[in-house]
Protein backbone atom coordinates (compact mmCIF):
# COMPACT_ATOMS: atom_id res chain seq x y z
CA UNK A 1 101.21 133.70 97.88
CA UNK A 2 98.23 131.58 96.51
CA UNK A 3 94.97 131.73 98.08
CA UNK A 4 94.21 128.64 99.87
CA UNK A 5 90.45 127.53 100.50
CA UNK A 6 88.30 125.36 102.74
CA UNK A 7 86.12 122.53 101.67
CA UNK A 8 83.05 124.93 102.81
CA UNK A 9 85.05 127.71 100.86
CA UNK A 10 84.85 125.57 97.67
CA UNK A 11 81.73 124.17 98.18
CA UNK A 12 79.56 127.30 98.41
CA UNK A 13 82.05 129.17 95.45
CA UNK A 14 81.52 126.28 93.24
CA UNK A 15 78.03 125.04 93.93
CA UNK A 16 79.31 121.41 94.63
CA UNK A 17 78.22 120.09 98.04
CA UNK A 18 80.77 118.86 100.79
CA UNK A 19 79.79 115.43 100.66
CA UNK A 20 80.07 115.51 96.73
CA UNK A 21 83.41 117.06 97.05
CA UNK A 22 84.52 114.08 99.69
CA UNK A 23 83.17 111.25 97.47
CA UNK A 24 84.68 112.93 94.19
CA UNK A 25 87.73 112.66 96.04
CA UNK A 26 86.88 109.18 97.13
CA UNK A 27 86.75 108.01 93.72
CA UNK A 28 89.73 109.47 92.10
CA UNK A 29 87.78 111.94 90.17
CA UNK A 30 90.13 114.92 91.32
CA UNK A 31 93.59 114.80 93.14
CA UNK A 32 93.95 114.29 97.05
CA UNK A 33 93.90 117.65 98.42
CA UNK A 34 96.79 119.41 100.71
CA UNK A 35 95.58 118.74 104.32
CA UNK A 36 96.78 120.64 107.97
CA UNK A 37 96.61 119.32 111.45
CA UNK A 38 94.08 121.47 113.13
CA UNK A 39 94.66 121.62 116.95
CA UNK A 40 96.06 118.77 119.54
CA UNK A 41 93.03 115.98 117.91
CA UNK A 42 95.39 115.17 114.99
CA UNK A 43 92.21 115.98 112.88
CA UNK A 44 92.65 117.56 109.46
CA UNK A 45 91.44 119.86 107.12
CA UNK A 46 91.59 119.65 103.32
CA UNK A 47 92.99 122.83 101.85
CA UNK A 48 91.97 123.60 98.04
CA UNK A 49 94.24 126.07 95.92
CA UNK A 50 92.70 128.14 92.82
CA UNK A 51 93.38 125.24 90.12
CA UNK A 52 91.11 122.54 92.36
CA UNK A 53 88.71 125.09 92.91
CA UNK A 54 88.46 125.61 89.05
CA UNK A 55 88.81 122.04 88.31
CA UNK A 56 85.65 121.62 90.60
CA UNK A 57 83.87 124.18 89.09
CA UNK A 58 84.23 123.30 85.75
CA UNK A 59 83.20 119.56 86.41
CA UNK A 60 80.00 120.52 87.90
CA UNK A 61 79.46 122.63 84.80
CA UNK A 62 80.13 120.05 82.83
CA UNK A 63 77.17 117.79 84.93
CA UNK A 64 75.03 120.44 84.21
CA UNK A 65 75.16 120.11 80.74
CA UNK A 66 74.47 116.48 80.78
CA UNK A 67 78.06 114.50 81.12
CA UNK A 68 78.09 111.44 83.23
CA UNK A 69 80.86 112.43 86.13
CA UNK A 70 83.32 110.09 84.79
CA UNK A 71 83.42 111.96 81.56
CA UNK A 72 82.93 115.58 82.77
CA UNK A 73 86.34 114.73 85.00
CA UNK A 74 88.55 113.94 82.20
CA UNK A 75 86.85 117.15 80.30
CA UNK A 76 87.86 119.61 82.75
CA UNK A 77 91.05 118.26 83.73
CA UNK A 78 91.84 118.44 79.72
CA UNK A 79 90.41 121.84 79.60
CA UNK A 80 92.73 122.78 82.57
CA UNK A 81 95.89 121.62 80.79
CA UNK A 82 95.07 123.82 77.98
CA UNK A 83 94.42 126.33 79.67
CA UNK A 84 97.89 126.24 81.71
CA UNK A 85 100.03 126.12 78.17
């Protein structure tokens, strides 16, 4: 079974803040996430698996070396496909 994470889980394992995360996903810059209904509200969580988590990761590494956010998106979303051939 694949390890599932919280948007807190990701956030502090990748270095990325909440908000960031949230408006990345906003803006198409990574995939919708999985979401569950938590309790009788009808609110939701998002749940991240390892490849988002990585995918995250890897952008913000990429902003740290100076890529606008646009670019370091398609960058580590290439990078991921090569890595899963």
């Amino acid at each position: 079974m694949e390890k599932s994470y919280s948007i807190g889980d990701v956030s502090r394992i990748s270095g990325v803040t909440e908000k960031q995360i949230r408006n990345w996903e906003r803006q198409d810059y990574i995939p919708l996430q999985d979401r569950i209904v938590c309790g009788n509200g009808g609110r939701t969580m998002r749940i991240f698996s390892e490849k988002q988590l990585k995918l995250i990761t890897k952008i913000r590494e990429l902003l740290n070396v100076g890529f606008t956010l646009p670019v370091a998106a398609v960058k580590a979303a290439q990078y991921q496909q090569k890595e899963e051939k």
